[in-house]
Protein backbone atom coordinates (compact mmCIF):
# COMPACT_ATOMS: atom_id res chain seq x y z
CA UNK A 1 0.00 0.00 0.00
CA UNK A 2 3.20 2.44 1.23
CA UNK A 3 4.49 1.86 -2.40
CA UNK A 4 1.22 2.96 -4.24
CA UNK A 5 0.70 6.01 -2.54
CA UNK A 6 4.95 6.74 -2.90
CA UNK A 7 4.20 5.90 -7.00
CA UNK A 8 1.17 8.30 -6.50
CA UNK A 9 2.70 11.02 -5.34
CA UNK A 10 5.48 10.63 -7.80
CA UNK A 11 2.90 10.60 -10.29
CA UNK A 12 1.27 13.45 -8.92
CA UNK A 13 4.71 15.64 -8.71
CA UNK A 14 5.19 15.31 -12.42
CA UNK A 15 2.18 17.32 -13.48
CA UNK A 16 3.04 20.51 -15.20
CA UNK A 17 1.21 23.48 -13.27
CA UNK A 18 -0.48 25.36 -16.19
CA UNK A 19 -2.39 27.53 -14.14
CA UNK A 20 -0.47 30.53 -14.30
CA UNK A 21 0.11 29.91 -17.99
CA UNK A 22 -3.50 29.66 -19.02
CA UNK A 23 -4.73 32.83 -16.21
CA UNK A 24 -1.94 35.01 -17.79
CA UNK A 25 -2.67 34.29 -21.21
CA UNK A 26 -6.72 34.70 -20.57
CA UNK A 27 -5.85 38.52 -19.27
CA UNK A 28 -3.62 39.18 -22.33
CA UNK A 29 -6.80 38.05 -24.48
CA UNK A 30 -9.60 39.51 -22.99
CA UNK A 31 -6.78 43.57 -23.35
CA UNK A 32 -6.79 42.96 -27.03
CA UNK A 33 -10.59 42.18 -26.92
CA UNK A 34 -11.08 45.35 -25.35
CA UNK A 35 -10.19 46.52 -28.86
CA UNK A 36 -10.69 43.91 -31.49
CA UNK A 37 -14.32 42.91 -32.30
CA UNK A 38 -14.92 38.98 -33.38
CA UNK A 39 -11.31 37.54 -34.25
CA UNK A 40 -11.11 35.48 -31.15
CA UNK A 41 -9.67 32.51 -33.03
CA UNK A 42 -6.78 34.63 -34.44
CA UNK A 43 -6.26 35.99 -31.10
CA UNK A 44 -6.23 32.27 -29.67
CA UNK A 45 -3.83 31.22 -32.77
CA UNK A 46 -1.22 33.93 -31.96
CA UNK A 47 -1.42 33.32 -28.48
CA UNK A 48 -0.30 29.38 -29.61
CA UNK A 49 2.24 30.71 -31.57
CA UNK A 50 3.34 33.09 -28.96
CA UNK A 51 3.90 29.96 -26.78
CA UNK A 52 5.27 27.79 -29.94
CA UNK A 53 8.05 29.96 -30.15
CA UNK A 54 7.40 30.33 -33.99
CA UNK A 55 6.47 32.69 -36.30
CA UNK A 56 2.77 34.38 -37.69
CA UNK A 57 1.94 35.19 -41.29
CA UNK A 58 -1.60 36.87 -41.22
CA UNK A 59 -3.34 37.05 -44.32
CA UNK A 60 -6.79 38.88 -45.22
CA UNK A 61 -7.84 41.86 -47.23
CA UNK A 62 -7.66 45.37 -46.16
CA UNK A 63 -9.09 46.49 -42.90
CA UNK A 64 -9.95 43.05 -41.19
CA UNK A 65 -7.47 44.12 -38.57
CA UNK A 66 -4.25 42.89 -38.86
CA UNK A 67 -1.84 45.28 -38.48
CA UNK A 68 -3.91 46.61 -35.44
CA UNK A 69 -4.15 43.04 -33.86
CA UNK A 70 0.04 42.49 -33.70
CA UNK A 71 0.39 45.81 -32.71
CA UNK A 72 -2.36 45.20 -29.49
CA UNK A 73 -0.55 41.80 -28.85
CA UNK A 74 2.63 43.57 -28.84
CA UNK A 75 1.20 46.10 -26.14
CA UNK A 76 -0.05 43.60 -23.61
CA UNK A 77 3.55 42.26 -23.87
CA UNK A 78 6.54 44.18 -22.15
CA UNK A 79 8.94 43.43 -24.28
CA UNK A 80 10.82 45.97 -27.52
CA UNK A 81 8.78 46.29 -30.23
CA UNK A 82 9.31 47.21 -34.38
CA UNK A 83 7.98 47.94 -37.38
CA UNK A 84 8.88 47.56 -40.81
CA UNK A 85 6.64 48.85 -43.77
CA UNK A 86 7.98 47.09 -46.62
CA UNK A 87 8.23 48.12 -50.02
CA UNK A 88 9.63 47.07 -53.56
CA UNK A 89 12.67 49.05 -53.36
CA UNK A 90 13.71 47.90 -49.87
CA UNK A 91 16.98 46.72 -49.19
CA UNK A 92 18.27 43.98 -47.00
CA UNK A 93 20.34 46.47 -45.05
CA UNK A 94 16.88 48.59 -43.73
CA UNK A 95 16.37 45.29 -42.29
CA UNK A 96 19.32 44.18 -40.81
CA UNK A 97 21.87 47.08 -40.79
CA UNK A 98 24.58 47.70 -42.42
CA UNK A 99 28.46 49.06 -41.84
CA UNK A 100 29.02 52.77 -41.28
CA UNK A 101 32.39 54.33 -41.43
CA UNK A 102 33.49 56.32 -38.27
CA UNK A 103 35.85 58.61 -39.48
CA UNK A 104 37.16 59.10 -35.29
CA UNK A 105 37.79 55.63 -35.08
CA UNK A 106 38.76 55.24 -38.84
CA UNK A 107 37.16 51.68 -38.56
CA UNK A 108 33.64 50.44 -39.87
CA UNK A 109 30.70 49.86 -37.25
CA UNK A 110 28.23 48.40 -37.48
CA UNK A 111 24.60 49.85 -36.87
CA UNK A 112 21.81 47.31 -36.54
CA UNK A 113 18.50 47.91 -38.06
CA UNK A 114 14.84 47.39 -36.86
CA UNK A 115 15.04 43.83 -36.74
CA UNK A 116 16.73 43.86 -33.85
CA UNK A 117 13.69 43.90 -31.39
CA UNK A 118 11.70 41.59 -29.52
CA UNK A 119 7.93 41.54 -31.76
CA UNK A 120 8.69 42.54 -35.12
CA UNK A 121 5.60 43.47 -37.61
CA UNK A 122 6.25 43.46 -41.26
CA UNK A 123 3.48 45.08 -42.95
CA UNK A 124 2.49 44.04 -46.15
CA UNK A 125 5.56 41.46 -46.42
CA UNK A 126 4.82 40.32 -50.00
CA UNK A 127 5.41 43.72 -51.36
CA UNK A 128 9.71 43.45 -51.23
CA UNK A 129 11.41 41.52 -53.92
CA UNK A 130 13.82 38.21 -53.07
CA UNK A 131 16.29 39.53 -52.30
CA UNK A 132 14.72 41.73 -49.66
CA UNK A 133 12.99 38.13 -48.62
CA UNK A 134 16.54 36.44 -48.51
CA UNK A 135 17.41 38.27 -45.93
CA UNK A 136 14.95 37.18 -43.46
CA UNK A 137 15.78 33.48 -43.80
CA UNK A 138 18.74 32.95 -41.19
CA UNK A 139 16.94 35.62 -38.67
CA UNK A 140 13.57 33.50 -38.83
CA UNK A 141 15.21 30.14 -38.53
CA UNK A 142 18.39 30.60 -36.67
CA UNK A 143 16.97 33.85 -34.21
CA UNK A 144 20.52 35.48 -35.45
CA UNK A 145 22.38 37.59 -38.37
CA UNK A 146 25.29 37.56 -40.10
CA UNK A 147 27.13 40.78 -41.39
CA UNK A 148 30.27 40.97 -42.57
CA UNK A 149 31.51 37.62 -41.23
CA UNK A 150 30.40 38.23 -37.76
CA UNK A 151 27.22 36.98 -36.09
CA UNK A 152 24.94 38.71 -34.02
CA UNK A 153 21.92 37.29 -31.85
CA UNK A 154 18.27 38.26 -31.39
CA UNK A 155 17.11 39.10 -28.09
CA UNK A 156 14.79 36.91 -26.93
CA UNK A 157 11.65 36.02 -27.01
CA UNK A 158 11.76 36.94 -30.76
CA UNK A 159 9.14 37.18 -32.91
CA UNK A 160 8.25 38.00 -36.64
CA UNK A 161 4.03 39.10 -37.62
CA UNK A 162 4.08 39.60 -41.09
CA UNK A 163 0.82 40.79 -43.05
CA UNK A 164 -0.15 40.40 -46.26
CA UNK A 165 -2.91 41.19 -48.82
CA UNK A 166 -4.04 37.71 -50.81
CA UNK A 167 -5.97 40.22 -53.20
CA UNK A 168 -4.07 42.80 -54.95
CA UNK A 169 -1.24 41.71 -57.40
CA UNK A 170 -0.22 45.16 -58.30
CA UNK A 171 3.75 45.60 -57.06
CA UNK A 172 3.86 42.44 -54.92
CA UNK A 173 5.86 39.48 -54.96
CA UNK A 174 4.98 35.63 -54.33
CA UNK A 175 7.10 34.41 -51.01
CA UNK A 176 9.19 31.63 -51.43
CA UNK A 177 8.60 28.35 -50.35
CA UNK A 178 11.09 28.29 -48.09
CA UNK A 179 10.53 31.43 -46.39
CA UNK A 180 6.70 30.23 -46.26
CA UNK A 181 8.17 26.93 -44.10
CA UNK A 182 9.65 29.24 -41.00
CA UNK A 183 6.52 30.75 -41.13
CA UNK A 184 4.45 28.15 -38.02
CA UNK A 185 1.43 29.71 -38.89
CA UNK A 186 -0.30 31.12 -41.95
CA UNK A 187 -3.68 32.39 -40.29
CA UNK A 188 -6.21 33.51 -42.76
CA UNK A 189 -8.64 36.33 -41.48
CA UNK A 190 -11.71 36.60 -42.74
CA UNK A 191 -15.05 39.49 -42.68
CA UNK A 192 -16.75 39.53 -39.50
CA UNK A 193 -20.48 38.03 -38.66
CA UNK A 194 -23.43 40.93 -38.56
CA UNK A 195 -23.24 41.14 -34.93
CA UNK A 196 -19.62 41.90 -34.81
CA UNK A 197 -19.95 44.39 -37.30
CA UNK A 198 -22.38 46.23 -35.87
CA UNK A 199 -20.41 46.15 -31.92
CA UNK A 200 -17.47 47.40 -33.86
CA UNK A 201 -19.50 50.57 -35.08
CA UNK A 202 -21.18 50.90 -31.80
CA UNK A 203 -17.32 51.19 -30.41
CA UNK A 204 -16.10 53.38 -32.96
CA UNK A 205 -19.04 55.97 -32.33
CA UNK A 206 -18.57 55.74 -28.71
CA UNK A 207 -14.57 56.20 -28.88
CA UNK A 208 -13.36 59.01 -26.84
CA UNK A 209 -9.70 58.78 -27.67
CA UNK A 210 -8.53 58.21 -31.52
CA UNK A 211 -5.47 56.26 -30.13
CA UNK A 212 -6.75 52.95 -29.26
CA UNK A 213 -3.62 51.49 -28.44
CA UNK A 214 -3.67 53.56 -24.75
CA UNK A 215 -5.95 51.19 -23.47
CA UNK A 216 -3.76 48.45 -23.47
CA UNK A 217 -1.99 47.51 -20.69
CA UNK A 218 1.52 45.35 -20.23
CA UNK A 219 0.66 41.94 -18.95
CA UNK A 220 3.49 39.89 -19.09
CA UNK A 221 7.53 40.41 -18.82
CA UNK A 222 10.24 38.33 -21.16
CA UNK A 223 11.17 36.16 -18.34
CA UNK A 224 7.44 35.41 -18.11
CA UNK A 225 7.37 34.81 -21.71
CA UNK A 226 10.66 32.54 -22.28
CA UNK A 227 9.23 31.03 -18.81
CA UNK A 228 6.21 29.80 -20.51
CA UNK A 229 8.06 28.69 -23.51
CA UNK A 230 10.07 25.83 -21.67
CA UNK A 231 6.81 24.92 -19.58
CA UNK A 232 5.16 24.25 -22.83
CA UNK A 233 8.18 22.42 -24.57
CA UNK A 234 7.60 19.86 -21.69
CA UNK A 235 4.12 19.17 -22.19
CA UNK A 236 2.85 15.39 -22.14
CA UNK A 237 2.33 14.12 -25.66
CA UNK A 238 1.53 10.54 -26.30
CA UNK A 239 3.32 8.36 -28.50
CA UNK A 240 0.00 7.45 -30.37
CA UNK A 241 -0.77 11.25 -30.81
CA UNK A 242 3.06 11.80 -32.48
CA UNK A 243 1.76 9.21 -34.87
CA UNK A 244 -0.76 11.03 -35.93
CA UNK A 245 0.77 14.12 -36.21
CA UNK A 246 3.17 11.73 -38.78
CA UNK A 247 0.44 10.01 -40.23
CA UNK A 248 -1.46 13.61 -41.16
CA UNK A 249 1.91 15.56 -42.56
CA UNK A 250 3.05 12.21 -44.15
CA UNK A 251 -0.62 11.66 -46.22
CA UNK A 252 -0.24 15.52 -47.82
CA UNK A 253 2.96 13.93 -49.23
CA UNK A 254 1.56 10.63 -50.96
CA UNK A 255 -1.92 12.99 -52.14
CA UNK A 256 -2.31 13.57 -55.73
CA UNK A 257 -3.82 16.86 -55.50
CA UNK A 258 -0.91 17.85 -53.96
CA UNK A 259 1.94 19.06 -56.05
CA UNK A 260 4.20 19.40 -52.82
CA UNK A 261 3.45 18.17 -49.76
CA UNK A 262 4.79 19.11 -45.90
CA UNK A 263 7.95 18.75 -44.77
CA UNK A 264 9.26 17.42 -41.55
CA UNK A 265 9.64 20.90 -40.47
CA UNK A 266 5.60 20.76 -40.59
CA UNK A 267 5.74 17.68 -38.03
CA UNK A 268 7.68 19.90 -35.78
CA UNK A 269 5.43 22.93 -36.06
CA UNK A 270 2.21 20.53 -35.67
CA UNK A 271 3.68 19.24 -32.19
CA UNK A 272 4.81 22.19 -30.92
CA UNK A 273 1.70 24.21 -31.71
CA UNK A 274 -0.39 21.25 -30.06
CA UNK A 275 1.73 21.47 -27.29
CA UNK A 276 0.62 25.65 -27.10
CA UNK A 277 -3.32 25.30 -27.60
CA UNK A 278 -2.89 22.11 -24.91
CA UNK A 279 -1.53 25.28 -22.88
CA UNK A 280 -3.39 27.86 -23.72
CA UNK A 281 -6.98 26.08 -22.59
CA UNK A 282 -4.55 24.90 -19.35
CA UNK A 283 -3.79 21.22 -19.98
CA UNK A 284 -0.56 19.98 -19.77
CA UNK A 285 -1.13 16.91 -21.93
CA UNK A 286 -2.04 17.05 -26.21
CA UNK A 287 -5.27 15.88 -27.47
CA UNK A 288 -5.98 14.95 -30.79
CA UNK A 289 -8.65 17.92 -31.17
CA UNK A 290 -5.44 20.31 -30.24
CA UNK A 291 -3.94 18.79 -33.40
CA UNK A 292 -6.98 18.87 -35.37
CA UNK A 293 -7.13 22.41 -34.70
CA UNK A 294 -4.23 23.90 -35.57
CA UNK A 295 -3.50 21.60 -38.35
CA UNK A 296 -5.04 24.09 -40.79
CA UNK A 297 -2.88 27.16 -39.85
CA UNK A 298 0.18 24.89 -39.68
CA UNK A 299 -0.36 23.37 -43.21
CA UNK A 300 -2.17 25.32 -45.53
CA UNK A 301 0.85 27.54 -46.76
CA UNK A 302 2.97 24.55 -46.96
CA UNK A 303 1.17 22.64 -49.22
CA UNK A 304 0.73 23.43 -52.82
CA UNK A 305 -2.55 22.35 -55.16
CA UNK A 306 -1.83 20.74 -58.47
CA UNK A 307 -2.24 23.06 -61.87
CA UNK A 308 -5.02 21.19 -62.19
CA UNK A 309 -7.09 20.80 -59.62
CA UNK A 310 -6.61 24.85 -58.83
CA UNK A 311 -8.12 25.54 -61.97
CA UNK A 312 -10.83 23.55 -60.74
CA UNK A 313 -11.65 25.91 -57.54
CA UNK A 314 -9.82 23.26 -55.02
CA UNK A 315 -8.71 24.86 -52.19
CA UNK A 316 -5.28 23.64 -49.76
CA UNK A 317 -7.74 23.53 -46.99
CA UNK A 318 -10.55 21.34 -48.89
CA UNK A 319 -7.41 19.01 -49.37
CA UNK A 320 -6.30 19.20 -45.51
CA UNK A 321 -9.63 18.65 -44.36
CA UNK A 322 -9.90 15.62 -46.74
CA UNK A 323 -6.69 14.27 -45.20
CA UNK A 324 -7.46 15.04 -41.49
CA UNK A 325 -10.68 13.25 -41.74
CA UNK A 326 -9.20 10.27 -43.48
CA UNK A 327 -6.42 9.88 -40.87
CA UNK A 328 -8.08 7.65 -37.81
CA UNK A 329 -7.65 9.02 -34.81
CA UNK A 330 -6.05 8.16 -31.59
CA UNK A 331 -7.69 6.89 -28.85
């Protein structure tokens, strides 16, 4: 009997307090929602990224709230914030910096550019060329730059928001596939319902100040966030729901209305962004709904339709729901 209740209790200290995790992460949601109107599930997905450790691409048309939502989720985090606007004719350097020559110490220095911050928005992100795109690939993947030979590392936590407008093709540029693949999430953002629309008129009639980013308050330090980070990294998952995670990213691979299918980078963002909606609703285990659920953000820009079956209307996430469904789930 003394060695059940010892195996108990060992049992028992091996839980992962989420608590604090899922209380803190409630108060940062309901700030923003002082502000944003009907986007909960894009607030909820950034939140899971925000834990993931891993970066957001937000797509929608104009005025669905984009920018505005990274710049609130920025607010109700104390940590350095930037933003970048880009452009066609951006460079790489007004990302990343480039070498100035100090004529008093006859010797180049280097001055960093806006990247180096904590939350970094980049507004309309299809709208720079390659090149400009190049230069984002080591900083996304590796949280680090390298100029002139020498390497220099992010502060963390570090995080990239881009934006970007599915609709308009004037002066923008398709993103390459690779760049698409450090992206964790591609969340789509769509109109609101009626209802929504109308509370967000009601608020805008009733706004006092123009500025609505004053309302927000700071919720949570960097320590708090990089805390929360290695709580969710040791979240339970069970070996049958890692299966399915493989069985899911493996099937867009073998589909023939897939011209490319998801890489094992896609596994890796699957689990981990389990791991954060397990942590965001304050669980410390994975369930297969928490993979259902954010298998959609997590594959749909890494997956590409066949010629073909585009032409005929079929969407990436008419394909991914085909596959998810398929796949049998864990029990």
């Amino acid at each position: 009997m003394e060695d059940i209740l010892q195996s108990e209790h060992l049992h028992f200290e091996t839980r992962i307090d989420m608590v604090s995790v899922h209380e803190k992460l409630g108060s940062v949601r309901k700030e923003i929602n002082k502000v944003i109107v009907g986007q909960e599930k894009l607030i909820d997905m950034l939140l899971v990224s925000l834990l993931a450790n891993g970066h957001v691409l937000l797509e929608g048309v104009p005025g669905v709230a984009k920018t505005i939502t990274a710049k609130l989720l920025a607010r109700t985090l104390d940590v350095g914030f930037s933003r970048i606007q880009f452009t066609p004719d951006l460079m790489p350097s007004d990302i990343l910096g480039t070498l100035v020559f100090d004529v008093k110490k006859s010797d180049f220095e280097y001055r960093k550019g806006p990247i180096f911050s904590n939350i970094i928005l980049i507004d309309e992100i299809n709208r720079a060329p390659a090149k400009t795109q190049a230069a984002l690939f080591e900083v996304m993947e590796e949280r680090q730059i390298t100029i002139d030979g020498q390497t220099y590392a992010m502060s963390l936590p570090f995080l990239i928001l881009a934006t970007q407008n599915p609709i308009e093709q004037e002066g923008t540029y398709r993103l390459p596939e690779a760049q698409l693949d450090r992206f964790l999430m591609k969340i789509e953002i769509g109109y609101p319902e009626l209802n929504d629309e109308i509370e967000i008129l009601h608020r805008e009639h009733h706004l006092i100040s123009t500025d609505k980013l004053s309302q927000i308050q700071s919720l949570i330090t960097p320590e708090e966030i990089l805390s929360f980070q290695h709580l969710v990294r040791k979240i339970r998952v069970e070996s049958q729901i890692i299966a399915y995670i493989a069985k899911v990213v493996v099937n867009t691979r073998q589909n023939p209305l897939l011209y490319l299918g998801a890489s094992p980078r896609a596994s890796i963002a699957m689990l981990n962004s389990s791991k954060g909606l397990a942590a965001l609703n304050g669980r410390d285990f994975v369930t297969p709904e928490d993979v259902r659920e954010v298998a959609y953000a997590v594959l749909g820009h890494r997956v590409v339709v066949t010629p073909e079956k585009e032409m005929e209307g079929i969407t990436a996430r008419q394909i991914i729901k085909q596959i998810i469904e398929s796949v049998e789930v864990p029990r």
